[in-house]
PDB file of N, CA and C in Angstrom:
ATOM      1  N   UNK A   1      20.455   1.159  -2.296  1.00  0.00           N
ATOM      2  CA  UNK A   1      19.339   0.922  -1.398  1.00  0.00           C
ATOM      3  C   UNK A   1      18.185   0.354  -2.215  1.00  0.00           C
ATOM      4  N   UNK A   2      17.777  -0.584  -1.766  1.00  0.00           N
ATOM      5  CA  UNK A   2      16.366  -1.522  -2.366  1.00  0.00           C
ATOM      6  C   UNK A   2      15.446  -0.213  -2.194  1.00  0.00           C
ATOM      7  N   UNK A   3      14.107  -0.474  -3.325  1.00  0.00           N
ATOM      8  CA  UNK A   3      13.301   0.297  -2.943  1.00  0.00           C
ATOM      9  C   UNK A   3      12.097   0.060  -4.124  1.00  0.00           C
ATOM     10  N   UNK A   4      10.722  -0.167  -4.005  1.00  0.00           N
ATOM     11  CA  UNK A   4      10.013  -0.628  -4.501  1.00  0.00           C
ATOM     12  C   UNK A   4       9.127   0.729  -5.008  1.00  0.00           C
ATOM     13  N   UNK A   5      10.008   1.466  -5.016  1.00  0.00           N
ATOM     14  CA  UNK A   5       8.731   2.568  -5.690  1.00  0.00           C
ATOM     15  C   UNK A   5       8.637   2.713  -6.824  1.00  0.00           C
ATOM     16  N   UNK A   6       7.837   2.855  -7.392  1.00  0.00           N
ATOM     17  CA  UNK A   6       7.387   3.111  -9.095  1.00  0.00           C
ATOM     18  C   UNK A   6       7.102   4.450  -9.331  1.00  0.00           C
ATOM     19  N   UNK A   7       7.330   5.375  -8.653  1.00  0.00           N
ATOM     20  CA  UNK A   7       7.365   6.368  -9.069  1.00  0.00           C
ATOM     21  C   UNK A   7       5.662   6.585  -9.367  1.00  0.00           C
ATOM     22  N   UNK A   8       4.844   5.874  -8.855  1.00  0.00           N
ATOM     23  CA  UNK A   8       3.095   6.282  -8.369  1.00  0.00           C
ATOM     24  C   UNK A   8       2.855   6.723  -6.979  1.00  0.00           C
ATOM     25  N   UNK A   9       2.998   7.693  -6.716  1.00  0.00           N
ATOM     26  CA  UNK A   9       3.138   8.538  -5.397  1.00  0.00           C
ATOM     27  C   UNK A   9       1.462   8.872  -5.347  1.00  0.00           C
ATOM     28  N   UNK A  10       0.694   8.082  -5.351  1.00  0.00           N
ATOM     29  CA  UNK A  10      -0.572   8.118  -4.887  1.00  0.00           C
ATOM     30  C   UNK A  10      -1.471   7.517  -3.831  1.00  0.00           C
ATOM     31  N   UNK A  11      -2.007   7.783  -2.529  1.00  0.00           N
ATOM     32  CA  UNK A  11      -2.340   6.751  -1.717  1.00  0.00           C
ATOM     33  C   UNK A  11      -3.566   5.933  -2.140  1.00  0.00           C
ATOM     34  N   UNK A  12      -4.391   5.148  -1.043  1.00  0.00           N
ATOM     35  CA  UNK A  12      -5.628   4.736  -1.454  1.00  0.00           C
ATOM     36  C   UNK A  12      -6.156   5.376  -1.174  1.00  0.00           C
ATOM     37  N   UNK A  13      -7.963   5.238  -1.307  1.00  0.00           N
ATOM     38  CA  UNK A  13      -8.744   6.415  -0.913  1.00  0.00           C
ATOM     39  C   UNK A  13      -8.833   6.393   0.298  1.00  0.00           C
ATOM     40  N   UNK A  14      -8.624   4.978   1.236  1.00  0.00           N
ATOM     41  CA  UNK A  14      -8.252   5.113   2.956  1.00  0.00           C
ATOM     42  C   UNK A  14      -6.869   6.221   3.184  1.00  0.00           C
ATOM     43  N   UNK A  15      -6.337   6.340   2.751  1.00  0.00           N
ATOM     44  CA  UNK A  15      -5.192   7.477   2.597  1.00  0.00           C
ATOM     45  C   UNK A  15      -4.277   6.443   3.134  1.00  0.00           C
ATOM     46  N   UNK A  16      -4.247   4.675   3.800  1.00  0.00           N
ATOM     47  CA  UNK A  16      -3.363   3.772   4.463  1.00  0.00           C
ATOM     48  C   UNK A  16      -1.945   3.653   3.409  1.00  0.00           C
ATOM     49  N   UNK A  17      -2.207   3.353   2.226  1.00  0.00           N
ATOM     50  CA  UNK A  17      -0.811   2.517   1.452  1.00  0.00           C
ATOM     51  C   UNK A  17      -0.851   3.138   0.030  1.00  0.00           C
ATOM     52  N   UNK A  18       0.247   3.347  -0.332  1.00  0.00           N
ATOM     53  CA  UNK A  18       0.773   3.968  -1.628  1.00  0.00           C
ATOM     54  C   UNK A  18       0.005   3.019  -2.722  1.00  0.00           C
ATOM     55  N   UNK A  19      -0.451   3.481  -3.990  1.00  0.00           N
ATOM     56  CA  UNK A  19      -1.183   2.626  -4.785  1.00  0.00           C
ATOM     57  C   UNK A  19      -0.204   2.313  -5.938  1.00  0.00           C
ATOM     58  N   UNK A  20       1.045   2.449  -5.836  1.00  0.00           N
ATOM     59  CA  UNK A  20       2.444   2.310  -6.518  1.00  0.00           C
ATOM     60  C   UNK A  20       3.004   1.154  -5.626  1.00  0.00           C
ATOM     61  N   UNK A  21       3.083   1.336  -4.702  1.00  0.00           N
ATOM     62  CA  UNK A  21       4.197   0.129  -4.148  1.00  0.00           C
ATOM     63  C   UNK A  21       3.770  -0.471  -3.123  1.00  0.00           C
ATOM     64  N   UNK A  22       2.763   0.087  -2.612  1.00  0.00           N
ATOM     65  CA  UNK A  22       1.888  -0.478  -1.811  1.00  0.00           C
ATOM     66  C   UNK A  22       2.620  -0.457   0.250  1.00  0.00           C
ATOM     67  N   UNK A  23       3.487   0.739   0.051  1.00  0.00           N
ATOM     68  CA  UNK A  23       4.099   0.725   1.562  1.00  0.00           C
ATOM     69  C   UNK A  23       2.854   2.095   2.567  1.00  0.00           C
ATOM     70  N   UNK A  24       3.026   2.124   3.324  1.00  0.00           N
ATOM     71  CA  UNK A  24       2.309   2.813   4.324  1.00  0.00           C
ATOM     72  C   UNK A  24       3.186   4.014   4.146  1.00  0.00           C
ATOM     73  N   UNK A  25       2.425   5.409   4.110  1.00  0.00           N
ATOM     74  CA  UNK A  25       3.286   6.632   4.679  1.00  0.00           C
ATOM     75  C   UNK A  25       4.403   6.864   5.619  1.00  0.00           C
ATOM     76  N   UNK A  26       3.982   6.108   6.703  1.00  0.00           N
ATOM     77  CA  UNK A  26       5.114   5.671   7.758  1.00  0.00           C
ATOM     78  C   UNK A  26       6.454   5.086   6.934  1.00  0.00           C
ATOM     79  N   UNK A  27       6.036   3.904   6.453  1.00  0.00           N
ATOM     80  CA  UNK A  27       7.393   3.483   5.652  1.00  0.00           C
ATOM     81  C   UNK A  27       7.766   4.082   4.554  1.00  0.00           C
ATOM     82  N   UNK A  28       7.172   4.966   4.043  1.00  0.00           N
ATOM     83  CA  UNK A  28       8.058   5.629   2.986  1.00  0.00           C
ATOM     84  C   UNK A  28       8.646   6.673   3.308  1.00  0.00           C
ATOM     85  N   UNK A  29       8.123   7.855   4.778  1.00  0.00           N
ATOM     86  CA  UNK A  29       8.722   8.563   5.321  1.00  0.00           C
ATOM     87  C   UNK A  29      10.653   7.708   6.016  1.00  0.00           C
ATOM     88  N   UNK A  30      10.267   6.642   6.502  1.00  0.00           N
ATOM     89  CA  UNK A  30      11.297   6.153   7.321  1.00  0.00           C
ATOM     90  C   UNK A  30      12.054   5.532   6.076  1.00  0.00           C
ATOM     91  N   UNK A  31      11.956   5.005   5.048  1.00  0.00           N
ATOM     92  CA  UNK A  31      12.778   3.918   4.293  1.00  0.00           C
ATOM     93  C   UNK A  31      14.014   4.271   4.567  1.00  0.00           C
ATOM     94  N   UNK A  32      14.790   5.280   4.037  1.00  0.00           N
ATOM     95  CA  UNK A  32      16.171   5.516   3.725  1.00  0.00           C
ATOM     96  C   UNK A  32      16.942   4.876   5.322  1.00  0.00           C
ATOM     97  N   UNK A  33      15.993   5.136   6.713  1.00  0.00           N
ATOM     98  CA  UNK A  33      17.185   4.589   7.789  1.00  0.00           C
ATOM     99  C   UNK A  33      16.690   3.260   8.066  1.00  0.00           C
ATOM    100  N   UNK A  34      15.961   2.918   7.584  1.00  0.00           N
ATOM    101  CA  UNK A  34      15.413   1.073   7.546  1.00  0.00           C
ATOM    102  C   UNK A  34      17.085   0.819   7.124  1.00  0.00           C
ATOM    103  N   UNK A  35      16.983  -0.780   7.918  1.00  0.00           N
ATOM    104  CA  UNK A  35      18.195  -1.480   7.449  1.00  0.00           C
ATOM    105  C   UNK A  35      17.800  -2.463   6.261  1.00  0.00           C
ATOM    106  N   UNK A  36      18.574  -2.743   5.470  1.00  0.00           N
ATOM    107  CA  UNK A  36      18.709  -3.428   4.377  1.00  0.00           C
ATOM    108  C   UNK A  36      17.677  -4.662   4.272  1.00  0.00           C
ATOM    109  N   UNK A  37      18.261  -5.326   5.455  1.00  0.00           N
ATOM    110  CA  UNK A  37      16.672  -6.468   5.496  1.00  0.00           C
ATOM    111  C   UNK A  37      15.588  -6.087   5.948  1.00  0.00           C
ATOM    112  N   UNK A  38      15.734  -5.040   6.881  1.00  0.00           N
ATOM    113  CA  UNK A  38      13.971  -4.475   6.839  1.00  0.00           C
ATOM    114  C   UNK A  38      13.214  -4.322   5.637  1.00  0.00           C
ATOM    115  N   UNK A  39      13.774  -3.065   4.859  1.00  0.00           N
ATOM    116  CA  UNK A  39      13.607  -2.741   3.707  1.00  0.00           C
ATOM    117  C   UNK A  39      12.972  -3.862   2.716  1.00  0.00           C
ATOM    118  N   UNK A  40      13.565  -5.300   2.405  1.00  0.00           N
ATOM    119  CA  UNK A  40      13.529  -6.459   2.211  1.00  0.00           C
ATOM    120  C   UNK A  40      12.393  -7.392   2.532  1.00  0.00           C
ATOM    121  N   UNK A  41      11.842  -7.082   3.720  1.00  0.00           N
ATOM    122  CA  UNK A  41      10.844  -8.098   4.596  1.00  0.00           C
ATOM    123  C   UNK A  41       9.751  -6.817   3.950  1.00  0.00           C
ATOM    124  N   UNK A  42       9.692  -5.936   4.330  1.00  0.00           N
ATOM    125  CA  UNK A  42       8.739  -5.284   4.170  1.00  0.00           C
ATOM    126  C   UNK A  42       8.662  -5.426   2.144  1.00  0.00           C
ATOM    127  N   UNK A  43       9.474  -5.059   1.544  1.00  0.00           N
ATOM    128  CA  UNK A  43       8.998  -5.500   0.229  1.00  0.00           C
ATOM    129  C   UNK A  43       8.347  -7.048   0.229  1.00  0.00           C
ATOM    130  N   UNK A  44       8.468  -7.944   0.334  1.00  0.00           N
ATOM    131  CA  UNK A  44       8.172  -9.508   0.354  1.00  0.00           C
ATOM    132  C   UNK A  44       6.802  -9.262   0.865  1.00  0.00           C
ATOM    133  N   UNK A  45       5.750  -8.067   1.713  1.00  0.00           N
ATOM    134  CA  UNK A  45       4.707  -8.135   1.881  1.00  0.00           C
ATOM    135  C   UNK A  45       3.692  -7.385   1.109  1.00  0.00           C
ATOM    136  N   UNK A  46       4.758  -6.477  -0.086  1.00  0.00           N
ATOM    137  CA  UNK A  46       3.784  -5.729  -0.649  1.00  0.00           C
ATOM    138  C   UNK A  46       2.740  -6.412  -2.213  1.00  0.00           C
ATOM    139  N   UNK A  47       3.526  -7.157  -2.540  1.00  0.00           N
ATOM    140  CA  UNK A  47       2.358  -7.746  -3.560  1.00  0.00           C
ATOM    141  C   UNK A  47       1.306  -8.243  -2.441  1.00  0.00           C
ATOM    142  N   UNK A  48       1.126  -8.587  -1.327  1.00  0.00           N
ATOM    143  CA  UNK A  48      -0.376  -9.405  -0.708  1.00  0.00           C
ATOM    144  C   UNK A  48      -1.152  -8.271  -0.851  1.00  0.00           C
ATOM    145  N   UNK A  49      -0.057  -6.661   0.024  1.00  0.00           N
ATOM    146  CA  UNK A  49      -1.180  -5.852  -0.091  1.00  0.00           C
ATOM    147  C   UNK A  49      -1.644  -5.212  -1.526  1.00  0.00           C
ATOM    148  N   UNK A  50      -0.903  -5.073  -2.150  1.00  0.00           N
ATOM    149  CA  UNK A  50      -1.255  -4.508  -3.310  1.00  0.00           C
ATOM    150  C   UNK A  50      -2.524  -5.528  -4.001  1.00  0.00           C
ATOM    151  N   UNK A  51      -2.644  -6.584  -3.589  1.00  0.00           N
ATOM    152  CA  UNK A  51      -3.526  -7.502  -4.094  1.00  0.00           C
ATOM    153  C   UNK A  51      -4.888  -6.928  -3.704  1.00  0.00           C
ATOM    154  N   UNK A  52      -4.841  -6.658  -1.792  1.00  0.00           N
ATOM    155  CA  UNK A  52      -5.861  -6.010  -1.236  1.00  0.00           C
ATOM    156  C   UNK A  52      -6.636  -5.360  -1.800  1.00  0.00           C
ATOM    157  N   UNK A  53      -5.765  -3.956  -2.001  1.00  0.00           N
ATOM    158  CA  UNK A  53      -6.148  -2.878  -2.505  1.00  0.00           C
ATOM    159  C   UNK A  53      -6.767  -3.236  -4.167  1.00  0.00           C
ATOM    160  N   UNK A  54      -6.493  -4.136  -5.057  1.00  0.00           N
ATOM    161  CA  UNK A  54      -7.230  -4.294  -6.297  1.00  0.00           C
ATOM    162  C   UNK A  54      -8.606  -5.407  -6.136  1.00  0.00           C
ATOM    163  N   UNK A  55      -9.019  -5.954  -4.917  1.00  0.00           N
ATOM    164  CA  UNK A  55      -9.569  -6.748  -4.706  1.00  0.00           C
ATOM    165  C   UNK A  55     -11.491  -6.239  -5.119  1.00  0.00           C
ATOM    166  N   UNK A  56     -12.071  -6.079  -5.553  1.00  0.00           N
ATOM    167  CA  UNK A  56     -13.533  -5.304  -6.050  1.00  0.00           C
ATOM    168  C   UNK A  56     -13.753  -5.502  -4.278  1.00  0.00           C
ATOM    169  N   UNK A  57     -14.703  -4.153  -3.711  1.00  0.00           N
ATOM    170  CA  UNK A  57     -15.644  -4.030  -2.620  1.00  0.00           C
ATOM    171  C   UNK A  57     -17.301  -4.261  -3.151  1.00  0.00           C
ATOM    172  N   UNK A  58     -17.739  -4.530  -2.173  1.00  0.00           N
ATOM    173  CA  UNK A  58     -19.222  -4.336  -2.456  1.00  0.00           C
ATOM    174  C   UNK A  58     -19.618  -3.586  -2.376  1.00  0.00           C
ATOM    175  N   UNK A  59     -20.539  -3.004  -3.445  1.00  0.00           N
ATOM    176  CA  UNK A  59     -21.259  -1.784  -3.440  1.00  0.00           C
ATOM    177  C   UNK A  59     -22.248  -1.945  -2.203  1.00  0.00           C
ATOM    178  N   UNK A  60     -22.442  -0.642  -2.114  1.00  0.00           N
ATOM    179  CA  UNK A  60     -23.530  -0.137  -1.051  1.00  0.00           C
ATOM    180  C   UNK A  60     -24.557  -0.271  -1.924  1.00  0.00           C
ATOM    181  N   UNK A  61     -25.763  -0.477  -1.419  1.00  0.00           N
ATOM    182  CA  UNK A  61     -26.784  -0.434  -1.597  1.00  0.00           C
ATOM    183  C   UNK A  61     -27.552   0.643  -1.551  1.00  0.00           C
ATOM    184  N   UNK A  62     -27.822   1.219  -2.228  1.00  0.00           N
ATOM    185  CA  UNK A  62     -28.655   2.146  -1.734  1.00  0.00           C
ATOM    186  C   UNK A  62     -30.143   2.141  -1.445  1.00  0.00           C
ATOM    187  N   UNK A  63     -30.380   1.399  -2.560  1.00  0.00           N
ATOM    188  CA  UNK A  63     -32.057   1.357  -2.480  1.00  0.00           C
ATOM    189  C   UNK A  63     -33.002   0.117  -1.448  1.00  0.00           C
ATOM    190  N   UNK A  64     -31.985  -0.055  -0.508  1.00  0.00           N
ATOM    191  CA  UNK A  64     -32.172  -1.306   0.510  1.00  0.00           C
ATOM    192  C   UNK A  64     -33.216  -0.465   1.781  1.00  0.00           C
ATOM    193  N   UNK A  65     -34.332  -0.647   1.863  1.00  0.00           N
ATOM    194  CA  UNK A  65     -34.550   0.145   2.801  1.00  0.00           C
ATOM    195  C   UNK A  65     -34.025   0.412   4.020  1.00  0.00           C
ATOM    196  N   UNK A  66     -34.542   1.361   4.815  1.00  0.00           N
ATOM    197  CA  UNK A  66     -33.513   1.777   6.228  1.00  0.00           C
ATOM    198  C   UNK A  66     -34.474   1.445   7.182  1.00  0.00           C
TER     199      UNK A  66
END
């Protein structure tokens, strides 16, 4: 069985996608009955997200008045 985990079982701080392989909780709960090309399509999208997730945010501002 294909499987893109690295053995980093950590989410993001959104708690959305593994910061190892970059699949959603949903799909790592379900992988094993995914079919072969699911499994497949869904790897082929995880480097974009994993890109996401390393992408810098903008800081908040704090000292911006309110």
């Amino acid at each position: 069985m294909s499987t893109p985990c690295i053995r980093i079982c950590t989410l993001d701080p959104s708690g959305r996608l593994c910061l190892g392989c970059g699949r959603t909780i949903e799909e790592i709960g379900a992988w094993a009955g995914y079919e072969e090309s699911m499994r497949l399509a869904i790897m082929r999208s995880l480097p974009a997200r994993l890109a996401l997730l390393a992408r810098p945010r903008p800081a908040c501002n704090r000292s911006a008045p309110r």
